[in-house]
Protein backbone atom coordinates (compact mmCIF):
# COMPACT_ATOMS: atom_id res chain seq x y z
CA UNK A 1 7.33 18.82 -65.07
CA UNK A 2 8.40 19.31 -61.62
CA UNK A 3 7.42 22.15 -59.17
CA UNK A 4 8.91 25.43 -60.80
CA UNK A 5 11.63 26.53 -58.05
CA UNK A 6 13.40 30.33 -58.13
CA UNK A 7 16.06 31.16 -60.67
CA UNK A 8 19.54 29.68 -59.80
CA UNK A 9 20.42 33.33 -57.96
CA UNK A 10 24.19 32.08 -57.91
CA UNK A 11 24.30 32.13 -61.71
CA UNK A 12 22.35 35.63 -61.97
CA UNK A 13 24.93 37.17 -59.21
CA UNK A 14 27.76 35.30 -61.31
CA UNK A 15 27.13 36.01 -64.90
CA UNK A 16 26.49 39.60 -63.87
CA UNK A 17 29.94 40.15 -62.21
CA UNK A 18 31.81 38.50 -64.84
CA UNK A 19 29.79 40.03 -67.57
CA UNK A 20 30.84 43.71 -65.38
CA UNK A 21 34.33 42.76 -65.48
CA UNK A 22 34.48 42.35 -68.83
CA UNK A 23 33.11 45.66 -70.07
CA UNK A 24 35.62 47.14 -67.55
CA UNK A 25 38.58 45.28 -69.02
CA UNK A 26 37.33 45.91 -72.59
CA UNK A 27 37.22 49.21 -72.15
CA UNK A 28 40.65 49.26 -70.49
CA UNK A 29 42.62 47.10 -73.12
CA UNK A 30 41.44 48.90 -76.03
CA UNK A 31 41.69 52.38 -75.23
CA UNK A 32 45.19 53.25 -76.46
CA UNK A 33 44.73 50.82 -79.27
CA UNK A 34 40.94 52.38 -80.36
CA UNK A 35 42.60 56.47 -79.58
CA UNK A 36 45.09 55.52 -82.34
CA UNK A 37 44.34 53.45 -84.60
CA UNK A 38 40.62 54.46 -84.64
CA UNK A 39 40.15 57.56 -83.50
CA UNK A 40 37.92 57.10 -80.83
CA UNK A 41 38.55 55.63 -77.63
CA UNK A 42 35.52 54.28 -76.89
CA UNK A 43 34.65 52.38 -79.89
CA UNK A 44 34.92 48.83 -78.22
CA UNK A 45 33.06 50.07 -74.40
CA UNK A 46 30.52 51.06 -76.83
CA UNK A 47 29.88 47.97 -78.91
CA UNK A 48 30.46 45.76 -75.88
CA UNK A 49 27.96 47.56 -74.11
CA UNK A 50 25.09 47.13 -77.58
CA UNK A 51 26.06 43.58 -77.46
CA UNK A 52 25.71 43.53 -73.60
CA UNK A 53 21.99 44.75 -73.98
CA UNK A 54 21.62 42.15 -76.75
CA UNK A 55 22.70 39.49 -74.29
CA UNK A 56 21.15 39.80 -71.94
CA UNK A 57 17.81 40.21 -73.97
CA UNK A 58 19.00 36.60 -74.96
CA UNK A 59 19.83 35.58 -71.86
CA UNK A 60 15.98 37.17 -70.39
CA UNK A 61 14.50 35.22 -73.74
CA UNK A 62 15.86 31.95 -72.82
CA UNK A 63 15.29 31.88 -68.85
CA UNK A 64 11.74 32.66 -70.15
CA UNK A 65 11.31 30.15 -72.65
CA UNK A 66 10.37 26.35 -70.91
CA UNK A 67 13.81 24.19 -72.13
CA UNK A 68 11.81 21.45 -73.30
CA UNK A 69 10.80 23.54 -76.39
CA UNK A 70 13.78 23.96 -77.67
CA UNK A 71 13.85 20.27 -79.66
CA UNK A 72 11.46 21.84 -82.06
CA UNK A 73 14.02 24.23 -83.25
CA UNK A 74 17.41 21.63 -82.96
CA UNK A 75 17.09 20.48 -86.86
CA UNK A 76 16.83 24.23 -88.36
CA UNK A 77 19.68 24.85 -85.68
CA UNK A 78 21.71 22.85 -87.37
CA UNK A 79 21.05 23.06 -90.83
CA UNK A 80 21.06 26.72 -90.05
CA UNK A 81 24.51 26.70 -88.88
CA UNK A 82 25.90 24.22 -91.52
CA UNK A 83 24.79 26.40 -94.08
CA UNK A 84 26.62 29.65 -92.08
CA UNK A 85 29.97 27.79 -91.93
CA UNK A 86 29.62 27.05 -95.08
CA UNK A 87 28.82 30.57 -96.47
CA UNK A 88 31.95 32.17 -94.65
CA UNK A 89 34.32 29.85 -96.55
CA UNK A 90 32.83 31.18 -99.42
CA UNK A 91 33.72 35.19 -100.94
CA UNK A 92 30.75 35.97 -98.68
CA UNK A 93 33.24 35.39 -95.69
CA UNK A 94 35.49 38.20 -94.39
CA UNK A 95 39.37 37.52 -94.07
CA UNK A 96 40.98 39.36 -91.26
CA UNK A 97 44.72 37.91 -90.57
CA UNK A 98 44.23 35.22 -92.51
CA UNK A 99 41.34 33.75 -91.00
CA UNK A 100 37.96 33.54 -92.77
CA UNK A 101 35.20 33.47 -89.47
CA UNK A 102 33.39 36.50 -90.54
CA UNK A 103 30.48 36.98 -92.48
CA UNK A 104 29.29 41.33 -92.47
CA UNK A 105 26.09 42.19 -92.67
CA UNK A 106 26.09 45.83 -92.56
CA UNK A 107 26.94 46.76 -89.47
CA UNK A 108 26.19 43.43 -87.68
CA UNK A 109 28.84 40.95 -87.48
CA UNK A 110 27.80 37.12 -87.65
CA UNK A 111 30.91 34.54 -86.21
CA UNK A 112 29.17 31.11 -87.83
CA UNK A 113 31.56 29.28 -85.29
CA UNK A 114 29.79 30.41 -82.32
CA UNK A 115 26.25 29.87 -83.67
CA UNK A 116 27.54 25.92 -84.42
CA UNK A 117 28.54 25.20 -80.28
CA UNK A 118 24.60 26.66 -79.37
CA UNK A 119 23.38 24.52 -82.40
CA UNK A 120 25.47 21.55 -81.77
CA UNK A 121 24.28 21.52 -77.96
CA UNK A 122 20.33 21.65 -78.73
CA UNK A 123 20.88 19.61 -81.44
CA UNK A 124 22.93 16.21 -79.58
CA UNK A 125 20.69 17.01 -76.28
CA UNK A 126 17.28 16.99 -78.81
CA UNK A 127 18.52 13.52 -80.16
CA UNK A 128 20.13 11.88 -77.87
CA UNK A 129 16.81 12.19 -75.74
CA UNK A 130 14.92 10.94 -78.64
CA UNK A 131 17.15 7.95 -79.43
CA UNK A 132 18.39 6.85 -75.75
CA UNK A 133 18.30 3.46 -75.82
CA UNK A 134 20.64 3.03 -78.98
CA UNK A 135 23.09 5.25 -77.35
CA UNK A 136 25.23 2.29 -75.88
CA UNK A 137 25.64 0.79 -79.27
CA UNK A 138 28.55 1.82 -80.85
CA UNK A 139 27.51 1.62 -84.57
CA UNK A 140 24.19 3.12 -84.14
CA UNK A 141 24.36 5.53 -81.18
CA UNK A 142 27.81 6.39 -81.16
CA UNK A 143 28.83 6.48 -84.39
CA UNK A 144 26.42 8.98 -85.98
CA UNK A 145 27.25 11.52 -83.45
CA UNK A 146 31.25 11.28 -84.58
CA UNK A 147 30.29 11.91 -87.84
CA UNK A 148 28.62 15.41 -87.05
CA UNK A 149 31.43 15.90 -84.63
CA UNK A 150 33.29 15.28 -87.74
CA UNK A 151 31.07 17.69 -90.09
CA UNK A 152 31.38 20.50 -87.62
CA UNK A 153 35.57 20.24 -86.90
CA UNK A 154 35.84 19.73 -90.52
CA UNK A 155 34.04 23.22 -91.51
CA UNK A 156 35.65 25.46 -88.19
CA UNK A 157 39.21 24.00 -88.79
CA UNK A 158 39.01 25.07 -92.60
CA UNK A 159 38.31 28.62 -91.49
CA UNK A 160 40.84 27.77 -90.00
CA UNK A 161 39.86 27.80 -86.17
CA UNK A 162 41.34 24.59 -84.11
CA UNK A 163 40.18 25.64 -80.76
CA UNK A 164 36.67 26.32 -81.37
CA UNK A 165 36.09 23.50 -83.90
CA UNK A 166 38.44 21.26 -80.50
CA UNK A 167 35.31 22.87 -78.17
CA UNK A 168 32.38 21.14 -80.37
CA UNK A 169 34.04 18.14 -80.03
CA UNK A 170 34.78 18.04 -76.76
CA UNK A 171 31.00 19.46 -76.53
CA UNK A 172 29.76 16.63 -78.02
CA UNK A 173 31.26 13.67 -76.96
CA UNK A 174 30.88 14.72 -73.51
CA UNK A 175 26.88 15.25 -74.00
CA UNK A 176 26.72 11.52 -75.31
CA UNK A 177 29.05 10.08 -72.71
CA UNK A 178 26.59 11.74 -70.34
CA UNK A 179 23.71 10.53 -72.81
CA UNK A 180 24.36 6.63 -72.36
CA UNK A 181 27.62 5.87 -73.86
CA UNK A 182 29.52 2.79 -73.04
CA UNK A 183 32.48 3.60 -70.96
CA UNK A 184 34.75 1.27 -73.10
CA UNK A 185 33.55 3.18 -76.00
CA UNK A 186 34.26 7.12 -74.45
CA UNK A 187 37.78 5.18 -73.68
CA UNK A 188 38.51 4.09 -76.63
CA UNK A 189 37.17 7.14 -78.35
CA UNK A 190 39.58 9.12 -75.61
CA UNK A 191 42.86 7.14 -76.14
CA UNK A 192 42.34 7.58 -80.53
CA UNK A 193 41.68 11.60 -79.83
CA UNK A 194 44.43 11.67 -78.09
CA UNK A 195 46.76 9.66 -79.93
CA UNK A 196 45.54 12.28 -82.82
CA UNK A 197 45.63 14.92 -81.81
CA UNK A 198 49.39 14.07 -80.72
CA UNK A 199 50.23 13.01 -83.90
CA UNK A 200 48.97 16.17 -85.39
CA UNK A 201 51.08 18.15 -83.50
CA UNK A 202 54.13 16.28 -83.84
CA UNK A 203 53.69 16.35 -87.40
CA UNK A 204 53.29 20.00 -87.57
CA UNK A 205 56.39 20.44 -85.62
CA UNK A 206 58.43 17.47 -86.79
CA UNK A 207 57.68 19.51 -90.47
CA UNK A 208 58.52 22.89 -89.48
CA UNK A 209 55.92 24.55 -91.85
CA UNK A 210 53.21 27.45 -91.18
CA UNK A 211 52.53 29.33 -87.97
CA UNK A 212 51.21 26.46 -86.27
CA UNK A 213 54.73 25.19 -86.26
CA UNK A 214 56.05 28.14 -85.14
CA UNK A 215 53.31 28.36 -82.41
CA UNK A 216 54.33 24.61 -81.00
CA UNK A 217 58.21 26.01 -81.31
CA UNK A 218 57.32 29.38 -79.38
CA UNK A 219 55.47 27.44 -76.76
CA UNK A 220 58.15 25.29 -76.03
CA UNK A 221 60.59 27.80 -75.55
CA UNK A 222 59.21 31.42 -76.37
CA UNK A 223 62.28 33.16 -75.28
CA UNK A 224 63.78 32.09 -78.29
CA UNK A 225 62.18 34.09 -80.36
CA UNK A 226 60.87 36.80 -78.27
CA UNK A 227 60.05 39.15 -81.24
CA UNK A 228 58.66 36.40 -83.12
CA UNK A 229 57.02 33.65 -82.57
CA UNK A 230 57.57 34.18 -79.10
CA UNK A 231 56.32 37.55 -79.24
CA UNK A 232 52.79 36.89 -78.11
CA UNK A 233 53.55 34.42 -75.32
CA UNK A 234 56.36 36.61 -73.89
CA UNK A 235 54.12 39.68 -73.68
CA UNK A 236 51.66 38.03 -71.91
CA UNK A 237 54.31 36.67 -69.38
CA UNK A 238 55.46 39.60 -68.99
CA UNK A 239 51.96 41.27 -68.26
CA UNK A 240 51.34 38.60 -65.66
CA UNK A 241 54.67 38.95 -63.95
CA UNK A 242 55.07 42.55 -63.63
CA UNK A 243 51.06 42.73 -61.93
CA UNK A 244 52.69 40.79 -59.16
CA UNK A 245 50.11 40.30 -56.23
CA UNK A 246 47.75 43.50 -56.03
CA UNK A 247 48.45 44.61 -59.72
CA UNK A 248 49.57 48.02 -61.00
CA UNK A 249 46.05 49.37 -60.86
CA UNK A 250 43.13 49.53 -63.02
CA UNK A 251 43.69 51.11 -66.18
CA UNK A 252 47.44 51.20 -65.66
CA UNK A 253 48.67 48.41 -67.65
CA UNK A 254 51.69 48.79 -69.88
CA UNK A 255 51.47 45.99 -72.05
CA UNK A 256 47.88 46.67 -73.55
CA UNK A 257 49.92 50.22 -75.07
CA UNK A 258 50.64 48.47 -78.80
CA UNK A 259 53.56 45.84 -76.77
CA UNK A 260 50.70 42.29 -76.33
CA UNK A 261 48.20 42.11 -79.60
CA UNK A 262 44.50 41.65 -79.04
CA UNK A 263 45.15 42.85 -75.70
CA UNK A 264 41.07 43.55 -75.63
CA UNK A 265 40.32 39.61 -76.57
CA UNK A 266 42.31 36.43 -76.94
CA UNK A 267 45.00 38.10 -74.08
CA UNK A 268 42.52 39.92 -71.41
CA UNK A 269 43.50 37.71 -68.73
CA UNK A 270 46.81 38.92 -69.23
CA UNK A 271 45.67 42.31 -68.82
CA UNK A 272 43.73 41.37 -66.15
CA UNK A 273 46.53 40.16 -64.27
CA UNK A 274 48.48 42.88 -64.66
CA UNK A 275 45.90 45.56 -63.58
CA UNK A 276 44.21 43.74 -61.18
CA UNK A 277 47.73 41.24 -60.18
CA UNK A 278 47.69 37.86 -59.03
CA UNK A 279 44.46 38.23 -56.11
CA UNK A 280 42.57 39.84 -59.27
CA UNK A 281 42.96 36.87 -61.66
CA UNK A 282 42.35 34.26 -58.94
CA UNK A 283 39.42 35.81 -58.15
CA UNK A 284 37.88 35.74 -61.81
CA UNK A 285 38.88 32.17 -61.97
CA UNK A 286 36.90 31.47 -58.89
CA UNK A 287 33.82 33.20 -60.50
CA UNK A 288 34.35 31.13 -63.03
CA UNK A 289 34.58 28.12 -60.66
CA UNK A 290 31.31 29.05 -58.96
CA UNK A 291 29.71 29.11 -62.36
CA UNK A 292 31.18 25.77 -63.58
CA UNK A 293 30.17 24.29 -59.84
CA UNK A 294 26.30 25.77 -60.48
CA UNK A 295 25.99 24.19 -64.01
CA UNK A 296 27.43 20.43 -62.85
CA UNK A 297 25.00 20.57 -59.67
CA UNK A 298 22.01 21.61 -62.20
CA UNK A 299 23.19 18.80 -64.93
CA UNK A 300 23.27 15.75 -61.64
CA UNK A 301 19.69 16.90 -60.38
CA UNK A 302 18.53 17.93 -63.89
CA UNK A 303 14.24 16.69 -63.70
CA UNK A 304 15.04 14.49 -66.93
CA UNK A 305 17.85 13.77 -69.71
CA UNK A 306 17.20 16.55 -71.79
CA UNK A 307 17.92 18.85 -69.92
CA UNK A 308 20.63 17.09 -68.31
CA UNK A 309 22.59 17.06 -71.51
CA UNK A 310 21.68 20.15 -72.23
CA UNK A 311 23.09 21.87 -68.88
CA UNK A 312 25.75 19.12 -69.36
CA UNK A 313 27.11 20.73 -73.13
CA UNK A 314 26.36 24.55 -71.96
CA UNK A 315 28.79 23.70 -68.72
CA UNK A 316 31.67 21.71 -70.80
CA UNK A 317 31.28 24.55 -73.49
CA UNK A 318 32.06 27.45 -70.78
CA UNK A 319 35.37 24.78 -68.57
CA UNK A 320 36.98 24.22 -72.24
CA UNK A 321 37.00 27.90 -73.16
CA UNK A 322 37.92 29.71 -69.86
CA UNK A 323 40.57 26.40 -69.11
CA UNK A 324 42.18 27.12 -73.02
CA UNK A 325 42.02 30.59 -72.90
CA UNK A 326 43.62 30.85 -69.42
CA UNK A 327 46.21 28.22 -70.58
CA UNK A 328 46.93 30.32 -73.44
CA UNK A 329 47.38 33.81 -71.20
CA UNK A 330 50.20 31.87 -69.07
CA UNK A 331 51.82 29.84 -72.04
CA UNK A 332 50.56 26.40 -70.20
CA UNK A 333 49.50 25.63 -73.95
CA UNK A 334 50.66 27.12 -77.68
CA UNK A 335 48.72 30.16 -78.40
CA UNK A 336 45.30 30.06 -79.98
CA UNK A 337 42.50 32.33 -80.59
CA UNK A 338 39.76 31.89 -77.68
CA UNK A 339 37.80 33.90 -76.53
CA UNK A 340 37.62 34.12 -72.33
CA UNK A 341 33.82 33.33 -71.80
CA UNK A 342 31.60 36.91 -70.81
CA UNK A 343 34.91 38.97 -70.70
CA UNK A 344 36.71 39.11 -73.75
CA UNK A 345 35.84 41.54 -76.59
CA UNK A 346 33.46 39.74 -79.19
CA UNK A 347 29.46 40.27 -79.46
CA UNK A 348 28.64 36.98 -80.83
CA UNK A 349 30.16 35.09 -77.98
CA UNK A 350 28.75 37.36 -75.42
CA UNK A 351 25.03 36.09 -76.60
CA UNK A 352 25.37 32.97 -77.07
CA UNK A 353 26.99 32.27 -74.23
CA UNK A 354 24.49 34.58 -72.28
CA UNK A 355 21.57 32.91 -73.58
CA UNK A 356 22.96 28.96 -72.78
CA UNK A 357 23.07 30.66 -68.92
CA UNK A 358 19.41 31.41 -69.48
CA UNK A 359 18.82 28.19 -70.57
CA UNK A 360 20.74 27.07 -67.63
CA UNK A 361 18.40 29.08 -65.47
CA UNK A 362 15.40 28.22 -67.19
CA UNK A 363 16.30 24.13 -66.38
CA UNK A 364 17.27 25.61 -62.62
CA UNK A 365 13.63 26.33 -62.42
CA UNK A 366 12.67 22.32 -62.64
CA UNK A 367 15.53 21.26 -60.62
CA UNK A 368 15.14 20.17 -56.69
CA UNK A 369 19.06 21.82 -56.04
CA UNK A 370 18.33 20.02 -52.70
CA UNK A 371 19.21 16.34 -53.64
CA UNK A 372 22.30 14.48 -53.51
């Protein structure tokens, strides 16, 4: 290994800020909500702030920990996970609004979904590493890799969780395009996602069944149906709009009082916007922006391919989340559950994605941030 250089201060300073925000914004969404419904309003500050300290334990843990030992742990990773998303599809799972993603554990909660996007990033990194020089053949290197890409959508959708089980394979193919892959082949495997994924959606819409059709419907026009289908997309518009530039003030939102659900996860940028108004949300994009900036100057001068690919997955994982979850907040896209990375309500997210930025720091250590 290279000469050991100083944490990646940027990420420290960045994380920490957006991790800040976040508790603030937790705590401000879900007051009314916790006051009434139950009975204490701080139940979520309090849990966010547990699974803070957990976090950033991880985070601590993994800065700590050299990066190329984590290939000795990428099989039971993976089988790990497997059997998890298996187990919550099972009457071990808990259902909450129809969606099975929980499995209890007295009072700890375990999201399998969030375990598979750490698993699936050790994992690819671990064997693409190992098995580099079949990478450019489709049949061998490329194939394989589809198949668990395959295995892990398969087992999140059924749960069912599109944009999280869309986020490992994005994750994925990204970390073997990176990894080696023909660019005829990432083209190809591009222009058939695509053309898939379209055809899923106009199927879904063209048949006029479920919520996801209703979703597709809403975000094409959610006026429509404003207390509906629309109801969700409006709300959030509606929290955005009325923050206009410098926001109504912290803690003074309108919508988060029982008018936009989930107003603590899936919507806090709307919230955010609406506090905090439009200079308020830019500037948690740009933190963002500096984070995703970091993690692609730490994958290009990453000391060797491992950890390459593995700053390469961590930084795809965090741009698809924050880009969806943003999209979703300003009805760019129809609305799906995702988390916004560090900020949004949700423990298991919190630490895993706190502990990929301590593997990110841990691989800053062995990179020379000083070359082209």
């Amino acid at each position: 290994m290279g000469k050991k250089n100083p944490y990646d201060f940027t990420i420290i300073i960045t994380v920490a800020l957006l991790v800040t925000t976040g508790i603030i914004m937790v705590f401000s969404s879900s007051f009314s909500y916790a006051m009434v419904v139950l009975g204490d309003g701080y139940y979520f500050l309090k849990r966010i702030l547990i699974w803070t300290v957990i976090g950033s334990s991880a985070m601590v843990f993994c800065a700590k920990m050299k990066y190329w030992k984590w290939p000795r742990y990428a099989n039971i990773l993976l089988l790990v996970s497997i059997i998890l998303m298996i187990l919550v599809l099972t009457p071990i799972g808990t259902e909450i609004n129809f969606a099975k993603r929980w499995i209890f554990v007295g009072p700890i909660t375990i999201m399998p979904s969030e375990i598979a996007k750490f698993a699936a990033i050790i994992f690819v990194s671990t064997s693409v590493t190992r098995k580099k020089e079949k990478i450019q053949s489709f049949f061998h290197g490329v194939v394989p890799y589809l198949l668990l890409a395959g295995v892990f959508f398969g087992l999140i959708y059924a749960q069912p969780d599109f944009s999280t089980a869309f986020v490992v394979v994005v994750v994925i193919i990204s970390m073997i395009f990176v990894g080696g892959m023909k660019l005829s082949h990432f083209i190809g495997l591009s222009v058939a996602g695509l053309a898939g994924l379209s055809s899923m959606i106009a199927y879904i819409f063209i048949s006029g069944k479920g919520y996801k059709a209703k979703r597709i419907t809403a975000f094409l026009d959610p006026w429509a149906d404003p207390t509906d289908s629309g109801f969700q997309a409006v709300q959030s518009l509606l929290a955005l709009g009325s923050g206009g530039l410098f926001g109504r003030g912290l803690g003074r939102s309108v919508q988060k009082h029982f008018y936009l659900p989930e107003p603590q996860n899936d919507f806090i940028f709307a919230i955010i916007g609406e506090e905090l108004g439009f200079l308020g949300g830019v500037a948690v994009i740009l933190l963002f922006m500096v984070l995703i900036w970091r993690g692609i100057r730490i994958a290009i001068n990453a000391p060797d391919l491992l950890s390459c690919l593995m700053a390469t997955g961590i930084t795809t994982m965090v741009i698809v989340q924050v880009v969806i979850n943003i999209a979703v907040a300003t009805s760019s896209m129809p609305v799906t559950g995702m988390p916004l990375p560090f900020i949004s309500f949700g423990g298991n997210a919190l630490v895993i994605f706190m502990a990929s930025m301590g593997i990110l720091l841990n691989i800053s250590k062995y990179t020379n941030m000083n070359r082209s």
